[in-house]
Structure formats: C-alpha cells, structure tokens
PDB file of N, CA and C in Angstrom:
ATOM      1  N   UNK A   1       7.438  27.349   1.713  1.00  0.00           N
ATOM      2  CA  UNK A   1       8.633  26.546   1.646  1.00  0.00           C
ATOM      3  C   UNK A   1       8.265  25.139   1.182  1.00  0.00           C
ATOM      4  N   UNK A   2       8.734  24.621   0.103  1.00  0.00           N
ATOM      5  CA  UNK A   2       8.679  23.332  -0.347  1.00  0.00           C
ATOM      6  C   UNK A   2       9.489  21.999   0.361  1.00  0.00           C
ATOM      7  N   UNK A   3       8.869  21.119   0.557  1.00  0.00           N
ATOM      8  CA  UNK A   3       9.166  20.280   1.568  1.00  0.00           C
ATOM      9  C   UNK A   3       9.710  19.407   0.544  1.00  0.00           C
ATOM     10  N   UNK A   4      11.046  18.716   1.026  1.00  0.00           N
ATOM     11  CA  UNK A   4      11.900  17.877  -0.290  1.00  0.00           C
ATOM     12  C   UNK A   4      11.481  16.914  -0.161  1.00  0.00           C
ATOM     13  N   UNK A   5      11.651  16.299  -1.383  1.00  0.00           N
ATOM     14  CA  UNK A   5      11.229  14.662  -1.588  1.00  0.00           C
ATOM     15  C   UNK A   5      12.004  13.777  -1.331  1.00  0.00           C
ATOM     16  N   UNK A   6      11.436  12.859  -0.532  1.00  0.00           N
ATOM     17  CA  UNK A   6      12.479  11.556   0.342  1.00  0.00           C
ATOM     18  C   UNK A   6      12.459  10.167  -0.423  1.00  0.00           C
ATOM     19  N   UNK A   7      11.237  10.289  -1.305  1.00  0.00           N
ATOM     20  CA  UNK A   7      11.212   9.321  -1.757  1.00  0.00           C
ATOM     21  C   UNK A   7      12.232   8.119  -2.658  1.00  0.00           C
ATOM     22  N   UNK A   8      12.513   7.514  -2.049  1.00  0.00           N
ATOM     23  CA  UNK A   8      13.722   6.968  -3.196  1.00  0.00           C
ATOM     24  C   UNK A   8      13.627   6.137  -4.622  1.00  0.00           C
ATOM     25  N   UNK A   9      12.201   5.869  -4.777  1.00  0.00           N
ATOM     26  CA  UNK A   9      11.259   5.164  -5.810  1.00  0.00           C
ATOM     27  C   UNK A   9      10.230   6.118  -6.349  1.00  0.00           C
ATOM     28  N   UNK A  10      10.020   5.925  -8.061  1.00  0.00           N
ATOM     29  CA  UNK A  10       9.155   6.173  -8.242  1.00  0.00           C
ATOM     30  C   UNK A  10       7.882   6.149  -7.690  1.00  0.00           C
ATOM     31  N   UNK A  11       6.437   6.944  -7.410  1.00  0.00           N
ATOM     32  CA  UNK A  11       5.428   6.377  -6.636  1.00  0.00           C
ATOM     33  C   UNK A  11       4.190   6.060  -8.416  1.00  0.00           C
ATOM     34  N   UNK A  12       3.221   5.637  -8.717  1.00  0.00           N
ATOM     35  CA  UNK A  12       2.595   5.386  -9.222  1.00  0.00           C
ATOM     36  C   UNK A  12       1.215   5.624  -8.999  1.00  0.00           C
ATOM     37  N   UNK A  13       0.311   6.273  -9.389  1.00  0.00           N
ATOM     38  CA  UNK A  13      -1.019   6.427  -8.859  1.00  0.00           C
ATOM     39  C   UNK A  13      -1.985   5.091  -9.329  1.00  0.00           C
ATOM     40  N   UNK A  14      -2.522   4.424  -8.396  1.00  0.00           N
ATOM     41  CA  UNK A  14      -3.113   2.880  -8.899  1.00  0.00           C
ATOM     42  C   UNK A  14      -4.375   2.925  -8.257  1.00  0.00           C
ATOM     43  N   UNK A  15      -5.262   2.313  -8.320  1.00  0.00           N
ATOM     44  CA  UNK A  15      -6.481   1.783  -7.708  1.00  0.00           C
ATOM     45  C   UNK A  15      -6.572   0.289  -7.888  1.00  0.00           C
ATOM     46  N   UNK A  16      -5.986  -0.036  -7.010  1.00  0.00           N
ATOM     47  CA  UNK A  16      -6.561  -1.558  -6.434  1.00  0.00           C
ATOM     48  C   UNK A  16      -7.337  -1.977  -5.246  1.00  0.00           C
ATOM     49  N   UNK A  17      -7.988  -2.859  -5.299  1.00  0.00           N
ATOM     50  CA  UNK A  17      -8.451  -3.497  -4.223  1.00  0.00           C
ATOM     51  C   UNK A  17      -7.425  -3.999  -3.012  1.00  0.00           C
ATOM     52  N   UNK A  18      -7.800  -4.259  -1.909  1.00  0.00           N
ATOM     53  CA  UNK A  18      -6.498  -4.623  -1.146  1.00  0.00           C
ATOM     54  C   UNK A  18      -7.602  -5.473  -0.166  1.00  0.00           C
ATOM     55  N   UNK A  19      -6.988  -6.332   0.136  1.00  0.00           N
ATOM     56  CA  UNK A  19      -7.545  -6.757   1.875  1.00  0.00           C
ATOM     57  C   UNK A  19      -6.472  -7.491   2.247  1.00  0.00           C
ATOM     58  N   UNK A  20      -6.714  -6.815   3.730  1.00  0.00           N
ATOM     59  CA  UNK A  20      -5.546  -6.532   4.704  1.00  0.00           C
ATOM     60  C   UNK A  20      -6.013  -7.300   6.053  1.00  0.00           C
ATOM     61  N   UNK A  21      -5.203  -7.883   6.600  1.00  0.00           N
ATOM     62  CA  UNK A  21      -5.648  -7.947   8.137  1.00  0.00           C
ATOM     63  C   UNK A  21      -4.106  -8.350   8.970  1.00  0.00           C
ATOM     64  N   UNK A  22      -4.777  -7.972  10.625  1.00  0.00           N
ATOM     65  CA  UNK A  22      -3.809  -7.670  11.519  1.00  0.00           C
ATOM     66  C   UNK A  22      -4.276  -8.257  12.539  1.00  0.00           C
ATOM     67  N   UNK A  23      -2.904  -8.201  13.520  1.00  0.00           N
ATOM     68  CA  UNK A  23      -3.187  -9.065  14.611  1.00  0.00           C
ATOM     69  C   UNK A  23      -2.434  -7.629  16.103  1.00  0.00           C
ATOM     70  N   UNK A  24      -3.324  -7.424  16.538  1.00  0.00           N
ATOM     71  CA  UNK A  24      -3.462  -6.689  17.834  1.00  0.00           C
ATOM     72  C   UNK A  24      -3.888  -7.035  19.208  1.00  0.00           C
ATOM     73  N   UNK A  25      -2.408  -7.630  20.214  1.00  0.00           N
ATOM     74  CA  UNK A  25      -2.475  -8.141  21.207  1.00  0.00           C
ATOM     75  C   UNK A  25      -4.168  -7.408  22.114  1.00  0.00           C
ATOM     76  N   UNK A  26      -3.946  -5.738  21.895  1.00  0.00           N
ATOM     77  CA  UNK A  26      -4.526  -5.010  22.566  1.00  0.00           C
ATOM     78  C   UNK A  26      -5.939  -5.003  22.401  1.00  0.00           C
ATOM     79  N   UNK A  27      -6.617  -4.486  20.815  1.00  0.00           N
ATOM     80  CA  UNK A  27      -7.658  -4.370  20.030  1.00  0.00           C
ATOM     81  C   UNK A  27      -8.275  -5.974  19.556  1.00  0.00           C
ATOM     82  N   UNK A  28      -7.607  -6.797  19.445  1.00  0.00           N
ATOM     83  CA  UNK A  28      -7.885  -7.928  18.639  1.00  0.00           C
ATOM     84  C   UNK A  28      -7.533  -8.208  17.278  1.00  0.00           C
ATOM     85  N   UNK A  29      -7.746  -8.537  16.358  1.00  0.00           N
ATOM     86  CA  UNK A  29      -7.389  -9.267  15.250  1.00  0.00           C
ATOM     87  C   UNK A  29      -8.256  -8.194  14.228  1.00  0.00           C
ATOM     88  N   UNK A  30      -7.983  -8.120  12.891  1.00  0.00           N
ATOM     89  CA  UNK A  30      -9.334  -7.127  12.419  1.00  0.00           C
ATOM     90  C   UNK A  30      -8.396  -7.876  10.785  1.00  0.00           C
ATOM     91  N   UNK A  31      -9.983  -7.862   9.875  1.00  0.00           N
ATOM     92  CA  UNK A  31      -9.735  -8.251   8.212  1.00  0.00           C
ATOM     93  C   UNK A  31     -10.268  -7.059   7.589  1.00  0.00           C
ATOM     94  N   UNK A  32      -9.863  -6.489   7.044  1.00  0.00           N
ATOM     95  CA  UNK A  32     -10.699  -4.751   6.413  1.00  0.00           C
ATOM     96  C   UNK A  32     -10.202  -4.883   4.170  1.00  0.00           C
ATOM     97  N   UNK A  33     -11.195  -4.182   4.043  1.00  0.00           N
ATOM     98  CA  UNK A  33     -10.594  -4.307   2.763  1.00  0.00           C
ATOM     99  C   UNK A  33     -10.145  -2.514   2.851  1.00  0.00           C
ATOM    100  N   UNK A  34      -9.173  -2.594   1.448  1.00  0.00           N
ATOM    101  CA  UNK A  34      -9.067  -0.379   0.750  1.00  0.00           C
ATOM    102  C   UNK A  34      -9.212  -0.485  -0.128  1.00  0.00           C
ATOM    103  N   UNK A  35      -8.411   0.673  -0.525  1.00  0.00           N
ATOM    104  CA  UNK A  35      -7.630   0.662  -2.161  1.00  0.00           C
ATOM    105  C   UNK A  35      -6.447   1.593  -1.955  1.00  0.00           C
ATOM    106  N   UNK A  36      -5.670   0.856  -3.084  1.00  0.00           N
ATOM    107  CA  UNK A  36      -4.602   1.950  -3.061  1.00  0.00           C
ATOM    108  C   UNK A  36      -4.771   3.221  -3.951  1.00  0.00           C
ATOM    109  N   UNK A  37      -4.019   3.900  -3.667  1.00  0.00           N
ATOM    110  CA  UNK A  37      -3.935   5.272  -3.872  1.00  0.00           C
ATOM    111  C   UNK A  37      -2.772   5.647  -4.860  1.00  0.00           C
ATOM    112  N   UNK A  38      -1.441   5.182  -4.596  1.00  0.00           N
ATOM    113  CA  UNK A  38      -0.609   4.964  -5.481  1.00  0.00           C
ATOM    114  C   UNK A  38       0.236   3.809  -4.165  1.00  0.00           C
ATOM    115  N   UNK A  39       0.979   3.325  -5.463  1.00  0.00           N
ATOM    116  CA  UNK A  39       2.368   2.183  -5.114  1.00  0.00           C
ATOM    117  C   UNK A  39       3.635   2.424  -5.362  1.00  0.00           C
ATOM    118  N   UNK A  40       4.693   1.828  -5.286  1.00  0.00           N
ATOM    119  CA  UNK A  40       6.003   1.951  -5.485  1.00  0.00           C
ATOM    120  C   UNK A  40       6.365   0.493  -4.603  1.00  0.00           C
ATOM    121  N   UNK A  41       7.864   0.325  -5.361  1.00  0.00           N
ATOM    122  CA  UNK A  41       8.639  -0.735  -5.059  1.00  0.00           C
ATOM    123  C   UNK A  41       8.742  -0.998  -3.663  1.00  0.00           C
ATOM    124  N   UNK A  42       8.828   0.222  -2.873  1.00  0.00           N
ATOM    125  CA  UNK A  42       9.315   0.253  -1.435  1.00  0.00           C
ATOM    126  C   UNK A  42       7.208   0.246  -0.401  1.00  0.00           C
ATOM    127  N   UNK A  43       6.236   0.944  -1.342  1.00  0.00           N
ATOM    128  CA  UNK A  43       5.326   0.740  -0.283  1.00  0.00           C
ATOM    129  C   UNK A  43       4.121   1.025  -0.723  1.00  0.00           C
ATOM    130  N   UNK A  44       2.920   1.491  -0.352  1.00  0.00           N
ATOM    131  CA  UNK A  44       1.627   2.151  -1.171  1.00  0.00           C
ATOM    132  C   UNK A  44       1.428   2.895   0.091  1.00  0.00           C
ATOM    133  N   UNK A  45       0.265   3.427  -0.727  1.00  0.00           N
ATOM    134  CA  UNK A  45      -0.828   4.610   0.455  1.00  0.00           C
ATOM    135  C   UNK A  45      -2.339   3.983   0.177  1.00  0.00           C
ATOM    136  N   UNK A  46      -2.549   3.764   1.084  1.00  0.00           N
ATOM    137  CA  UNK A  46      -3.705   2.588   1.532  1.00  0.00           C
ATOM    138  C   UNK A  46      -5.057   3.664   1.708  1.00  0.00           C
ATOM    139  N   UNK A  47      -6.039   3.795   1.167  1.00  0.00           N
ATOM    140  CA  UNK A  47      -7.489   4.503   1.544  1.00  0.00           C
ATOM    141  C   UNK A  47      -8.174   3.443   2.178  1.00  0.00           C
ATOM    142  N   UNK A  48      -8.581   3.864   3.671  1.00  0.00           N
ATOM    143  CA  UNK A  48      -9.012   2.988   4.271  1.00  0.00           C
ATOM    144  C   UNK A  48     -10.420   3.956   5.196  1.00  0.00           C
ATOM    145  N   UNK A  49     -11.300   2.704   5.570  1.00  0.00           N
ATOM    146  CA  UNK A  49     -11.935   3.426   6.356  1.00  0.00           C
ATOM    147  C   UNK A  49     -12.222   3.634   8.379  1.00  0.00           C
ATOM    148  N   UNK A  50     -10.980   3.386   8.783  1.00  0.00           N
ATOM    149  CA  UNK A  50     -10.477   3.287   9.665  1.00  0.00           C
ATOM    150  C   UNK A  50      -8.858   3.429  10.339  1.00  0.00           C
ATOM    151  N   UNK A  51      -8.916   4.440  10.948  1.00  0.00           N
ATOM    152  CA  UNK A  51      -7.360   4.756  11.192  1.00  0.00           C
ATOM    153  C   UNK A  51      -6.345   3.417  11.908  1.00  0.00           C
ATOM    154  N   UNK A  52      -5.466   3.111  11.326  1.00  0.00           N
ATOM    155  CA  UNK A  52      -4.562   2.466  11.604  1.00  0.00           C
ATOM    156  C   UNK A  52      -3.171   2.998  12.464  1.00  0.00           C
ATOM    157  N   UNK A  53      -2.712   2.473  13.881  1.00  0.00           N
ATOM    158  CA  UNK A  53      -1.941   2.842  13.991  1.00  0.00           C
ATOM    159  C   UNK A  53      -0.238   2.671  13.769  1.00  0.00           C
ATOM    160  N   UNK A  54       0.249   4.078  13.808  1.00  0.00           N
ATOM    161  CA  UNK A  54       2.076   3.742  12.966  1.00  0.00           C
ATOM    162  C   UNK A  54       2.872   2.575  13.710  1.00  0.00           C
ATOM    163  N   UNK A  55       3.012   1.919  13.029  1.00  0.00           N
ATOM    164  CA  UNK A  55       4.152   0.344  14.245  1.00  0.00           C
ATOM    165  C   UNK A  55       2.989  -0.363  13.710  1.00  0.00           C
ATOM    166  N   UNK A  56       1.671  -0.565  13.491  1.00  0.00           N
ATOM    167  CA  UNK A  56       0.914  -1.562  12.882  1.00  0.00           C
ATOM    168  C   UNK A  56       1.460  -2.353  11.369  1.00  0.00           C
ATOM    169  N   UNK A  57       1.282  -4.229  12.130  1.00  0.00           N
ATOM    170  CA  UNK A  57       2.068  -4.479  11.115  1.00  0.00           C
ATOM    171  C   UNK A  57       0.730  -4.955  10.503  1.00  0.00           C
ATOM    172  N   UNK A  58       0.830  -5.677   9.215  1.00  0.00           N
ATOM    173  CA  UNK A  58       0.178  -5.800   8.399  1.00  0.00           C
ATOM    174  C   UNK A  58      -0.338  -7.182   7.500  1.00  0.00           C
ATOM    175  N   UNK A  59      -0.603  -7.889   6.959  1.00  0.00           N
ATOM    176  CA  UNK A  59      -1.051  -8.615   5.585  1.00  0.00           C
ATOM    177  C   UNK A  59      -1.437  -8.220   4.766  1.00  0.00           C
ATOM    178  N   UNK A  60      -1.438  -7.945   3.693  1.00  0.00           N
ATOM    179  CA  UNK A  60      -1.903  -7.532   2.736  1.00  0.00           C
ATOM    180  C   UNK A  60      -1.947  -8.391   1.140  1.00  0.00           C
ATOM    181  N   UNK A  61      -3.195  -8.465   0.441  1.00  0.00           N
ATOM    182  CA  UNK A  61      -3.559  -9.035  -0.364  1.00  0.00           C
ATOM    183  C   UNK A  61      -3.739  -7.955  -1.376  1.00  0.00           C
ATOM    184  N   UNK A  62      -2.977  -7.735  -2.439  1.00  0.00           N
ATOM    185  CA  UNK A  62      -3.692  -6.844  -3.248  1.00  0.00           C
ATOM    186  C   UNK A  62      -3.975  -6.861  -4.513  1.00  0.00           C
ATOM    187  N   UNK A  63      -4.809  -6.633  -5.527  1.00  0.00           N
ATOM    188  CA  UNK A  63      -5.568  -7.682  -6.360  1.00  0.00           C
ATOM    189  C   UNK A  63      -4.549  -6.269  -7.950  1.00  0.00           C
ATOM    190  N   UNK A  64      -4.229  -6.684  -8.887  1.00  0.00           N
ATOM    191  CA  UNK A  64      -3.586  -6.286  -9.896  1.00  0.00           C
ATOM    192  C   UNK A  64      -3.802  -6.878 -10.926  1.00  0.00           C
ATOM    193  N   UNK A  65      -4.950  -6.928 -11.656  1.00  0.00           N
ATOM    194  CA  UNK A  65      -5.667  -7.474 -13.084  1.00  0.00           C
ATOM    195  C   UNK A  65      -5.834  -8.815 -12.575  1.00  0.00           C
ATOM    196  N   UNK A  66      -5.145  -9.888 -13.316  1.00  0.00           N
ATOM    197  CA  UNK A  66      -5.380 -11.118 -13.164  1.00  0.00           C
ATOM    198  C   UNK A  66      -4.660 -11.400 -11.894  1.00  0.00           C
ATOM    199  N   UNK A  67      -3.387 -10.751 -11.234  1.00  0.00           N
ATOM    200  CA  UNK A  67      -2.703 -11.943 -10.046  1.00  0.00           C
ATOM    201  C   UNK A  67      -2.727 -10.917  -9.015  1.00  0.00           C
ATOM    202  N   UNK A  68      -2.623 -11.182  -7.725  1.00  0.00           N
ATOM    203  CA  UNK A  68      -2.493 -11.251  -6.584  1.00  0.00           C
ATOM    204  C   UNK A  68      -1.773 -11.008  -5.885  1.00  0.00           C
ATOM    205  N   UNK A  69      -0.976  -9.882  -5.155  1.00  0.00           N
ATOM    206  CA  UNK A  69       0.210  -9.876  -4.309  1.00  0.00           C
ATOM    207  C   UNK A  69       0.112 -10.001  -3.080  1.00  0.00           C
ATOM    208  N   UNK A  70       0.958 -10.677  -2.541  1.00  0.00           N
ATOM    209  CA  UNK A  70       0.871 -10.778  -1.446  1.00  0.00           C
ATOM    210  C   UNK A  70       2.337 -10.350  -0.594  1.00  0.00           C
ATOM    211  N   UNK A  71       1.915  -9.391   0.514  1.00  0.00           N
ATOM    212  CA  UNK A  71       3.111  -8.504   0.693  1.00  0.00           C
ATOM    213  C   UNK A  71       2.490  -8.326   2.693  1.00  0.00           C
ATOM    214  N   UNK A  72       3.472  -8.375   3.523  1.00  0.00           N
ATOM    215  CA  UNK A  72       3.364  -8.127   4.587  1.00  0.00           C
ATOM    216  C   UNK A  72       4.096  -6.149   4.570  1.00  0.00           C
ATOM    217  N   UNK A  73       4.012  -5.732   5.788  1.00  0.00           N
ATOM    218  CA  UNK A  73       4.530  -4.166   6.297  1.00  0.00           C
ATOM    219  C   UNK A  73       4.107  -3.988   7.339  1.00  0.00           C
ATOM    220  N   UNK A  74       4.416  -2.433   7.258  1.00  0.00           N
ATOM    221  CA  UNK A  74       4.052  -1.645   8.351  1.00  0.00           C
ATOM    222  C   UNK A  74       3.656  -0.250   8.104  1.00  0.00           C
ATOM    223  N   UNK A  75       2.429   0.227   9.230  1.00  0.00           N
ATOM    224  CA  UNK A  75       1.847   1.628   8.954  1.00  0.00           C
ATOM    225  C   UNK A  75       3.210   2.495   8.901  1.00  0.00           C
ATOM    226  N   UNK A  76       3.173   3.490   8.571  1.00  0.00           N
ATOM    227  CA  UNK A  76       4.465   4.555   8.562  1.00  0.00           C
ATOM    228  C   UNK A  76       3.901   5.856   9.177  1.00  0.00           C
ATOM    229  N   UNK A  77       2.274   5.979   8.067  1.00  0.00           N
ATOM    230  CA  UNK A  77       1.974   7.307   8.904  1.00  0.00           C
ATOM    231  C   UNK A  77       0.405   7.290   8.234  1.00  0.00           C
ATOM    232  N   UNK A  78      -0.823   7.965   8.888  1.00  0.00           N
ATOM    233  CA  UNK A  78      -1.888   7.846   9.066  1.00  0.00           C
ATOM    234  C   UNK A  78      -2.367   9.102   9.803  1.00  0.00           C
ATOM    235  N   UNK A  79      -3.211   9.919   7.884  1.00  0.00           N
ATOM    236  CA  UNK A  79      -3.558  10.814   8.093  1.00  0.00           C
ATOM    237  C   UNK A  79      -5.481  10.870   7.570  1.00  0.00           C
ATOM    238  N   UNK A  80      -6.049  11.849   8.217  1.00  0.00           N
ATOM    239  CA  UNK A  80      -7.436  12.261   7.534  1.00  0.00           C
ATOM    240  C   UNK A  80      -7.449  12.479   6.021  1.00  0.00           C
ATOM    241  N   UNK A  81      -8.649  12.034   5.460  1.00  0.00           N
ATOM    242  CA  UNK A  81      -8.880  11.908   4.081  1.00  0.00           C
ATOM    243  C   UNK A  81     -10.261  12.085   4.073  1.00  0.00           C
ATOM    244  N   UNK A  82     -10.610  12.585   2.779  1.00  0.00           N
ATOM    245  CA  UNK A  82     -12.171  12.863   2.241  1.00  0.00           C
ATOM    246  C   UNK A  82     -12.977  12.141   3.053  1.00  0.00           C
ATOM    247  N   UNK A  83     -14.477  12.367   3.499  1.00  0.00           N
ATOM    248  CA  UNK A  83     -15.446  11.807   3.993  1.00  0.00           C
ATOM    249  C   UNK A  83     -15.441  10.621   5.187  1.00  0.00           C
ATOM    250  N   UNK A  84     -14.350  11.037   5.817  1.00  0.00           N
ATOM    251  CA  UNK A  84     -14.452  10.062   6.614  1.00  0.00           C
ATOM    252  C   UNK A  84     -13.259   8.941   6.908  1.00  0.00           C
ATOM    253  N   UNK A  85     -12.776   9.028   5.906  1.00  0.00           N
ATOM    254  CA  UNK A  85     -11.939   8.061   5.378  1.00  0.00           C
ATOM    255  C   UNK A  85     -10.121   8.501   5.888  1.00  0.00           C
ATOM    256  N   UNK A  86      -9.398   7.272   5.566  1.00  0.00           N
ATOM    257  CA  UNK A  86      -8.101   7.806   6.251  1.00  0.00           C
ATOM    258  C   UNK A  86      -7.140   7.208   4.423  1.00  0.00           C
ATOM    259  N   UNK A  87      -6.012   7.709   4.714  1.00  0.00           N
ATOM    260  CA  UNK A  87      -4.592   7.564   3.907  1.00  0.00           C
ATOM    261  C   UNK A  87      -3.672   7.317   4.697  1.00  0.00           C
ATOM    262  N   UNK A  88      -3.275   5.577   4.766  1.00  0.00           N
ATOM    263  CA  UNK A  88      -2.420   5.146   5.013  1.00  0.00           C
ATOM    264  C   UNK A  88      -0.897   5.006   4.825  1.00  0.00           C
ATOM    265  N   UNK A  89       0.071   5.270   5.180  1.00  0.00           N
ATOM    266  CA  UNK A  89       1.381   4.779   4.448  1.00  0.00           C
ATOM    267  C   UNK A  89       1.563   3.503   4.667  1.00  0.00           C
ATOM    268  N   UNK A  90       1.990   2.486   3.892  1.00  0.00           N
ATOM    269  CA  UNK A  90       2.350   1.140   4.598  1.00  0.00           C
ATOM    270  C   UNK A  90       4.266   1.255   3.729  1.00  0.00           C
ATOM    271  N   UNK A  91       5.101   0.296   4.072  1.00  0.00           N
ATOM    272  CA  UNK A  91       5.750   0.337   4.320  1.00  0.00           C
ATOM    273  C   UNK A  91       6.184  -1.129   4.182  1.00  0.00           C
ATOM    274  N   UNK A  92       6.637  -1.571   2.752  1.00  0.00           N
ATOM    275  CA  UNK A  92       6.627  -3.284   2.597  1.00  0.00           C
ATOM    276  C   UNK A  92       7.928  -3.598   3.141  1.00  0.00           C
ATOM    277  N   UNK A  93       7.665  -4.849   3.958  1.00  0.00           N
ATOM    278  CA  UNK A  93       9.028  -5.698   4.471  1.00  0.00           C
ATOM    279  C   UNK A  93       9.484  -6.292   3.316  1.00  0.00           C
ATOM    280  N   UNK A  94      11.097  -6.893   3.590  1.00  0.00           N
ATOM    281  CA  UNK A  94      12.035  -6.971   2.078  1.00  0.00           C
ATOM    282  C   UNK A  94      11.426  -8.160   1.917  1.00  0.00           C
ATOM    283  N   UNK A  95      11.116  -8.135   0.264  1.00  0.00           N
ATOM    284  CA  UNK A  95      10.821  -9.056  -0.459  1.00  0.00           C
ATOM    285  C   UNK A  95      12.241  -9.858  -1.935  1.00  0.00           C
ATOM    286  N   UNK A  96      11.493 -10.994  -1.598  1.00  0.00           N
ATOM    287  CA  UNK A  96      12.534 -11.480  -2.961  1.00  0.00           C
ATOM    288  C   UNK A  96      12.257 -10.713  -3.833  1.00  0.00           C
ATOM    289  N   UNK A  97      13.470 -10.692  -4.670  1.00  0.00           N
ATOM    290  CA  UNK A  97      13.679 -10.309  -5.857  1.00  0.00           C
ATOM    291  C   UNK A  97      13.213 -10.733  -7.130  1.00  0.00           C
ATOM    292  N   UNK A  98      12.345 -11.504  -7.044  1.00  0.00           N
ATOM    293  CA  UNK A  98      11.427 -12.671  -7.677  1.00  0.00           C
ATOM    294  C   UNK A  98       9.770 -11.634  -7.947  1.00  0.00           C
ATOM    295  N   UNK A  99       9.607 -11.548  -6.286  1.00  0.00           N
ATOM    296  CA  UNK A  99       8.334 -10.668  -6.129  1.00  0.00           C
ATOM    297  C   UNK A  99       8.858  -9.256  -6.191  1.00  0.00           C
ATOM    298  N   UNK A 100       9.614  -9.077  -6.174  1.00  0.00           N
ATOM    299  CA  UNK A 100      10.272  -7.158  -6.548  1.00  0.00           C
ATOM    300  C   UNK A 100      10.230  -7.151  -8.148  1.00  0.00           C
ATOM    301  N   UNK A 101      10.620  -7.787  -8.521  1.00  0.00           N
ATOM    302  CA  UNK A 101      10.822  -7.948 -10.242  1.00  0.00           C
ATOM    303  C   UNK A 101       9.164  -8.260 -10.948  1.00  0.00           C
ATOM    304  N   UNK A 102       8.564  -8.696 -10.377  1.00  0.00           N
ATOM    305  CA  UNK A 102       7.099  -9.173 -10.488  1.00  0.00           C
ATOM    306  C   UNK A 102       6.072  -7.346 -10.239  1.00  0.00           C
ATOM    307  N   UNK A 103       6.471  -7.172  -9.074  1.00  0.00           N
ATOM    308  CA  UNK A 103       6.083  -5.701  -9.053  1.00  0.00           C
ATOM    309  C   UNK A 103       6.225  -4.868  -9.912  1.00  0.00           C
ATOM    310  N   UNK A 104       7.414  -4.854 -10.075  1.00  0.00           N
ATOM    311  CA  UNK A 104       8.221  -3.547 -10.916  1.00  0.00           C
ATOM    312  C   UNK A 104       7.652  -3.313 -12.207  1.00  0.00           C
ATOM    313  N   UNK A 105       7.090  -5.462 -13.065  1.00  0.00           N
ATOM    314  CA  UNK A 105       6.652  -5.044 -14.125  1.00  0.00           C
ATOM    315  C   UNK A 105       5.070  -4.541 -13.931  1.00  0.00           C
ATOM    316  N   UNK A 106       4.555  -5.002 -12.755  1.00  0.00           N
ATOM    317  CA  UNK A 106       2.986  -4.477 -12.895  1.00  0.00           C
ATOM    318  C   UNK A 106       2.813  -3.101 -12.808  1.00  0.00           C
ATOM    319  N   UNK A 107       3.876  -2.478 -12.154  1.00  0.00           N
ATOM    320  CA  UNK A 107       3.731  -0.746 -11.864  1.00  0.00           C
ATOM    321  C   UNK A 107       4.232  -0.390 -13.433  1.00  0.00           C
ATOM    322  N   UNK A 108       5.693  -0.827 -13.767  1.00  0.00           N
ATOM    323  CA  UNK A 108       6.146  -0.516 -15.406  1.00  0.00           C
ATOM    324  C   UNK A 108       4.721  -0.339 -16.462  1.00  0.00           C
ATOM    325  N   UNK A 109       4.193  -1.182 -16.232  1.00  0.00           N
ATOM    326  CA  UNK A 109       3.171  -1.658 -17.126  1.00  0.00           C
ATOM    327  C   UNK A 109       1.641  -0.760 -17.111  1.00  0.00           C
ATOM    328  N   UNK A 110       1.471  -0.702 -15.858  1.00  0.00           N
ATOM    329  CA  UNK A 110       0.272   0.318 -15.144  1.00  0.00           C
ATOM    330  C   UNK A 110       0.787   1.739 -15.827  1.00  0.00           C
ATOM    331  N   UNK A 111       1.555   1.922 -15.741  1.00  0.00           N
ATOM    332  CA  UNK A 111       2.101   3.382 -16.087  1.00  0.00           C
ATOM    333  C   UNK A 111       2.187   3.368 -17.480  1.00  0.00           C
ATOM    334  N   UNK A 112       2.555   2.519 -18.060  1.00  0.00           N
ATOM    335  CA  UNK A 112       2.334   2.899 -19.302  1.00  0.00           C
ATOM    336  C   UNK A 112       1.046   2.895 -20.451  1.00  0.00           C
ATOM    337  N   UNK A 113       0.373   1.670 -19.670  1.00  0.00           N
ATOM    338  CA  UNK A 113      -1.175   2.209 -19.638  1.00  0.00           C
ATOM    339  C   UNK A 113      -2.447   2.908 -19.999  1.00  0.00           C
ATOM    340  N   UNK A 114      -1.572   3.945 -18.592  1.00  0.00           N
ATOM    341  CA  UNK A 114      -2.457   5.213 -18.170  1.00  0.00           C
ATOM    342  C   UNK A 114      -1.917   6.581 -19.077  1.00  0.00           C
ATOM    343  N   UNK A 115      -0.419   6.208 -19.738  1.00  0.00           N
ATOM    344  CA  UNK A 115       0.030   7.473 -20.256  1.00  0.00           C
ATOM    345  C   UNK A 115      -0.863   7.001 -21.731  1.00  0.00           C
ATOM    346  N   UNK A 116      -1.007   6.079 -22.489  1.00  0.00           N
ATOM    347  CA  UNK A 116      -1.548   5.637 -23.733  1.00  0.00           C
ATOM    348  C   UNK A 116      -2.878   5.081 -23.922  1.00  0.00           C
TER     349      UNK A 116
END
C-alpha cells in the first residue's frame, strides 16, 4: 500500500553544510554541524550525527554557494540512517517573504542546475 504524499511543497535534493545549535533546559546547550539531504520552502531533512528530539527547537545556519541562511524550527521526526547517522525533519518557523522569496530562488536555481 502506497502511503500518500502530504507534502505541500516541492522537496529538492541539496547538500549543504548546516550548523545548528540548541538550547536544552534538560541536556544543555549543544552547536553540531550536518547536511541537508533535500529542502523545500516549508523545511529540510537534516543528516546528522546524533538523534535529535521531535519538539526540539532549533538555529540553523545553512551555507548555499556564496550566502547564508539563516532560519530557526523544529524537529518533526527523527529516524536511523546509514552508519550511524540519523535523518532529521526540521520544520522552518514563518519567515518573511523577503527570506521565502530568497529561498525559492536558491532551490529554483539548484534544480535547475542539477537537471543541466
């Protein structure tokens, strides 16, 4: 049985750098770098090497040729991945339309890219 797609955005398959850090009353504070896996307007999937838990909010820095995004969220869901490693969902809080429009062309652009 095929499980339907919820997604309401294109997703994009990307490799970027990311560094991330969080603040955990419980655990403490932690700075980690990933990469993404793919992106979309609404969130990415984070390869990380440490499980994150869902309700974890976030910072995130993530590096896209020459500029820099900078985007806060939240885990969504956090599963096992190759060698050790985990696949994050994050889950971006609303951004201007300034930095949505800024996105849209780096994913537009990434994609067209990779097809040429």
């Amino acid at each position: 049985m095929e499980q339907e797609e919820r997604r309401r955005d294109p997703r994009y398959n990307t490799l970027n750098f990311v560094y991330f850090s969080f603040q955990d009353p419980a655990n403490g504070d932690g700075e980690y770098m990933g990469k993404t896996l793919d992106a979309s307007l609404r969130g990415l999937l984070l390869e990380v090497h440490l499980p994150l838990p869902i309700g974890q909010r976030l910072n995130l820095s993530v590096g896209a040729g020459e500029d820099i995004f900078e985007f806060s969220g939240e885990v969504v869901h956090c599963m096992d991945h190759d060698g050790g490693m985990f696949c994050t969902g994050i889950e971006f809080d609303p951004m201007t339309v300034e930095k949505k429009e800024k996105l849209e062309q780096y994913l537009t652009a990434f994609a067209k890219e990779k097809e040429g």
